[in-house]
C-alpha atoms as a PDB file:
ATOM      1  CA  UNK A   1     117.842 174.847  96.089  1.00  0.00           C
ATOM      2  CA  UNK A   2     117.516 176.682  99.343  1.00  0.00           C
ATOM      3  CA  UNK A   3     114.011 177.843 100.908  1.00  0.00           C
ATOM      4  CA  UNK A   4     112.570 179.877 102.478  1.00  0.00           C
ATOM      5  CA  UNK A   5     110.651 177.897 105.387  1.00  0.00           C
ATOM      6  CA  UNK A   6     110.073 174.935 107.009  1.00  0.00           C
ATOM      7  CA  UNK A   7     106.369 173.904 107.752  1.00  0.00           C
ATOM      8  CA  UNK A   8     105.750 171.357 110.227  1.00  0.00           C
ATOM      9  CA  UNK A   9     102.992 169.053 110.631  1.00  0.00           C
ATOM     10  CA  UNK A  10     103.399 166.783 113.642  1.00  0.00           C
ATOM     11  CA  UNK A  11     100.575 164.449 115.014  1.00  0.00           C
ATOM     12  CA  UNK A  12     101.233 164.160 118.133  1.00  0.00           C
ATOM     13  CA  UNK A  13      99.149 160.695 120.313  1.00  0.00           C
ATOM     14  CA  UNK A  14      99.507 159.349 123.548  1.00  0.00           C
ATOM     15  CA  UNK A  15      99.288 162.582 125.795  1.00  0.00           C
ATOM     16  CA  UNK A  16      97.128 163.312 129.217  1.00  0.00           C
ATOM     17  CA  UNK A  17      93.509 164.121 128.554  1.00  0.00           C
ATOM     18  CA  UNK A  18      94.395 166.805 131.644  1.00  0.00           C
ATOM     19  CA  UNK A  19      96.890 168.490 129.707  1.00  0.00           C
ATOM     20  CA  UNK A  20      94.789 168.472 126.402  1.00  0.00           C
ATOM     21  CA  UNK A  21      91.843 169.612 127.993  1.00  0.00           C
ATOM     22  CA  UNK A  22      93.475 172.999 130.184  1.00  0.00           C
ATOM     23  CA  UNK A  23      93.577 175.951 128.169  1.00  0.00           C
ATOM     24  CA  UNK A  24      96.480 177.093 130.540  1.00  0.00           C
ATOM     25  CA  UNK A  25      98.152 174.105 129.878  1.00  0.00           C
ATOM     26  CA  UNK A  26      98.213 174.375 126.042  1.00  0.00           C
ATOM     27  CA  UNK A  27      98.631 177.875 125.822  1.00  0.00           C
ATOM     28  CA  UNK A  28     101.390 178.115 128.258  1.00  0.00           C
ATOM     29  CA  UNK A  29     103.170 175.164 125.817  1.00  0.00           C
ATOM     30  CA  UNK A  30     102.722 176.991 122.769  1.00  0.00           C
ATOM     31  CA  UNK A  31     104.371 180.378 124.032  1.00  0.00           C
ATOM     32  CA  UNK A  32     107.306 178.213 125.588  1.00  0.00           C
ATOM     33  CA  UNK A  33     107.719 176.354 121.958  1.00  0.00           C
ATOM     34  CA  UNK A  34     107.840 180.040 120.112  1.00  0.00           C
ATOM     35  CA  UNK A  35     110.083 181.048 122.506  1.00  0.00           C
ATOM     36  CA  UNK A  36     112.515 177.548 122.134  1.00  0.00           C
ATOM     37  CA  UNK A  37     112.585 178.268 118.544  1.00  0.00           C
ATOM     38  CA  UNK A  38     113.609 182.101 118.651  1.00  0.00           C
ATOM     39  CA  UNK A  39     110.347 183.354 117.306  1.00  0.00           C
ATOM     40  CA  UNK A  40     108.550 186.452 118.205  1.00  0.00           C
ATOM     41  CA  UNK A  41     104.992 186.585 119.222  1.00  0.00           C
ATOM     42  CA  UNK A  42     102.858 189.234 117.467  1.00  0.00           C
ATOM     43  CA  UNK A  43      99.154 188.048 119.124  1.00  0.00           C
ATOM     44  CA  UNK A  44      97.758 184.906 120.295  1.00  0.00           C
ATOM     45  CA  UNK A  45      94.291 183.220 120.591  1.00  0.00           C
ATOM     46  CA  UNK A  46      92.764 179.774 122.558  1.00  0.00           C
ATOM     47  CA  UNK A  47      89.501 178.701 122.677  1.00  0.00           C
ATOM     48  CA  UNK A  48      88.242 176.170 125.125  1.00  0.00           C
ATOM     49  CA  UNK A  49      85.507 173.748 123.454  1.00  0.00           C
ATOM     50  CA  UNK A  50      83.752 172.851 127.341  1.00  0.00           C
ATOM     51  CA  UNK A  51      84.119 170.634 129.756  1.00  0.00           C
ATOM     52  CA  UNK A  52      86.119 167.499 128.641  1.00  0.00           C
ATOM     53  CA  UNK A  53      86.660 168.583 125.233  1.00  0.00           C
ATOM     54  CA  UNK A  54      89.387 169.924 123.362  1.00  0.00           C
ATOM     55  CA  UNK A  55      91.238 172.839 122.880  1.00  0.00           C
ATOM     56  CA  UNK A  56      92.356 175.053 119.797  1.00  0.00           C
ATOM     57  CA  UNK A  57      94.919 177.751 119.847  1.00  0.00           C
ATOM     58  CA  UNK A  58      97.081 179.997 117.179  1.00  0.00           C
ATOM     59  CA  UNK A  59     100.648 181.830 117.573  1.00  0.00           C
ATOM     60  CA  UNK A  60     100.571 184.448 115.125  1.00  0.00           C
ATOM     61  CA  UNK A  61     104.799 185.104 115.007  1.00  0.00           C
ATOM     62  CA  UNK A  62     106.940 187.701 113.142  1.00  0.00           C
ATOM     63  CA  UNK A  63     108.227 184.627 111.576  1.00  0.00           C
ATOM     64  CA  UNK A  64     104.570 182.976 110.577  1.00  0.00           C
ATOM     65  CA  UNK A  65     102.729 180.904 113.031  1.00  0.00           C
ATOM     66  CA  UNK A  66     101.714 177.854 115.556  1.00  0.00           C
ATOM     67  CA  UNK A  67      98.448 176.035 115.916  1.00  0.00           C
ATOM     68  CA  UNK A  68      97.254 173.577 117.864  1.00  0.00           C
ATOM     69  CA  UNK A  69      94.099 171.583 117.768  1.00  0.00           C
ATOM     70  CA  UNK A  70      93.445 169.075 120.909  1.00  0.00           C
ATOM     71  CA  UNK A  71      91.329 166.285 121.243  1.00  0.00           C
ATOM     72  CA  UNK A  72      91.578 165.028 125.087  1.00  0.00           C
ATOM     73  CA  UNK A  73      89.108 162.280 124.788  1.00  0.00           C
ATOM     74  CA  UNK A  74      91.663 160.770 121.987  1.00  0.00           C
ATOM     75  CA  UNK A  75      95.040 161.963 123.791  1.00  0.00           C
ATOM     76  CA  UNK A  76      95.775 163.697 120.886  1.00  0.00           C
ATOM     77  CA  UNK A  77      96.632 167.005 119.283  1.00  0.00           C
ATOM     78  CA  UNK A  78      97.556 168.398 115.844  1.00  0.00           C
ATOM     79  CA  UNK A  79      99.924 170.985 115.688  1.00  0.00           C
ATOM     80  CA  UNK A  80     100.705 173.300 112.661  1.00  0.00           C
ATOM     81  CA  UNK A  81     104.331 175.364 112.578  1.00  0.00           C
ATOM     82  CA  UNK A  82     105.600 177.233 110.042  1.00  0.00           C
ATOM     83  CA  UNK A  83     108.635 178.916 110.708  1.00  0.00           C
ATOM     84  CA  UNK A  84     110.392 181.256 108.203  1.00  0.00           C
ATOM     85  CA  UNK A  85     114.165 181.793 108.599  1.00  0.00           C
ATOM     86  CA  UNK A  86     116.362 180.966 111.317  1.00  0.00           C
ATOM     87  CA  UNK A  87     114.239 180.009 113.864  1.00  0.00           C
ATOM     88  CA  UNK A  88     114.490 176.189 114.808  1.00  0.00           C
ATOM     89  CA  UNK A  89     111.429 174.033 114.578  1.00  0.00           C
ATOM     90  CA  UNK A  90     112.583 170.931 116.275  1.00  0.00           C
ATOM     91  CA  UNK A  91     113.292 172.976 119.239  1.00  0.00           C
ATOM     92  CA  UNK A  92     109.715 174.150 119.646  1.00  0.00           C
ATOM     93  CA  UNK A  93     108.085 170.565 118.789  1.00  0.00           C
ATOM     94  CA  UNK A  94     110.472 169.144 121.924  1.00  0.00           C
ATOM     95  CA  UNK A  95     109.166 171.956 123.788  1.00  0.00           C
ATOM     96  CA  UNK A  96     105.377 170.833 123.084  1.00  0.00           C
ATOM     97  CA  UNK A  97     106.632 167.016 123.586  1.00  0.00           C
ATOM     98  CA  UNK A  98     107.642 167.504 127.220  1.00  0.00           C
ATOM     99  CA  UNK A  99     104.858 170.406 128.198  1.00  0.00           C
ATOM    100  CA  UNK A 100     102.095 168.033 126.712  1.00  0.00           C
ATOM    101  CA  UNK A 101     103.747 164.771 128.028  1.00  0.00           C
ATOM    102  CA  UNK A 102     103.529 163.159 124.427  1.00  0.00           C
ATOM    103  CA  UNK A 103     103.660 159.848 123.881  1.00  0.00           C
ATOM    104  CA  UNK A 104     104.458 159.309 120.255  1.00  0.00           C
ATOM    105  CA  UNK A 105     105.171 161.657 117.647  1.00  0.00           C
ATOM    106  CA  UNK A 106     104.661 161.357 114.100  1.00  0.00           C
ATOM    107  CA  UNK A 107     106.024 164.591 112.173  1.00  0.00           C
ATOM    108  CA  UNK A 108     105.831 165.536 108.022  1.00  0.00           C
ATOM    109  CA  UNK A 109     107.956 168.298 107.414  1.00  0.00           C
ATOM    110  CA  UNK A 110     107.436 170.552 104.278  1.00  0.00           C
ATOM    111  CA  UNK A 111     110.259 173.274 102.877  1.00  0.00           C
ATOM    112  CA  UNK A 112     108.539 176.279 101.959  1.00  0.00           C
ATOM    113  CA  UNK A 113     108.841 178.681  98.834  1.00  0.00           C
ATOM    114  CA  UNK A 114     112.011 176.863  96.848  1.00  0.00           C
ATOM    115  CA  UNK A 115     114.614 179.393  95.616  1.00  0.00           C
ATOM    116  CA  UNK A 116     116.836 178.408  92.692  1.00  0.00           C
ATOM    117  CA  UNK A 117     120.306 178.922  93.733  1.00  0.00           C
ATOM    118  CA  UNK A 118     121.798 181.720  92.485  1.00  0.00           C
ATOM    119  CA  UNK A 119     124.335 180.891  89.180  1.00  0.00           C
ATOM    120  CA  UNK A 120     127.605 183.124  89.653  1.00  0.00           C
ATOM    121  CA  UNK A 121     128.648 184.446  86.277  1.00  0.00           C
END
């Protein structure tokens, strides 16, 4: 069976509370990942919780979408990416690893919309 996506969930522990915390920082990593895995950006939103706390942020892409959720005070975030087609979602999760300085990674990965494979006659 083939499909049609690939949704990502990926845990991600270990990382700078600076890096969680700066809006900049996250945002900037989530456009860079998009742009590792060949996706195209269609609008984007971040939201800064205050002062030492967390941030959240969504990728809305041609190809479906990124989110983030941040908790600095743990050194962790959650991301969410769902990628439809050819796009590459390991290249955008190294992307985050490296611009978020993550220590450990844990990652579930889901295929999306299962096809049956076409029968020739």
């Amino acid at each position: 069976m083939s499909h049609l996506g690939e949704h990502l969930l990926a845990e991600l522990y270990q990382c700078p509370a600076t890096a969680l915390a700066d809006t900049g920082t996250v945002e900037q990593a989530l456009y860079a990942a998009a742009h590792a895995a060949g996706a195209h950006v269609l609008a984007g939103h971040f939201h800064h919780f205050g002062a030492g706390l967390g941030v959240t942020g969504v990728l809305l892409l041609a190809e479906s979408h990124i989110s983030i959720h941040t908790w600095p005070e743990h050194g962790y975030a959650a991301v969410d990416l769902f990628l439809c087609g050819s796009t590459a979602h390991t290249a955008a999760l190294a992307v985050l690893q490296q611009a978020l300085q993550v220590g450990r990674i844990e990652q579930r990965c889901v295929a999306r919309g299962q096809l049956p494979v076409a029968i020739p006659l």
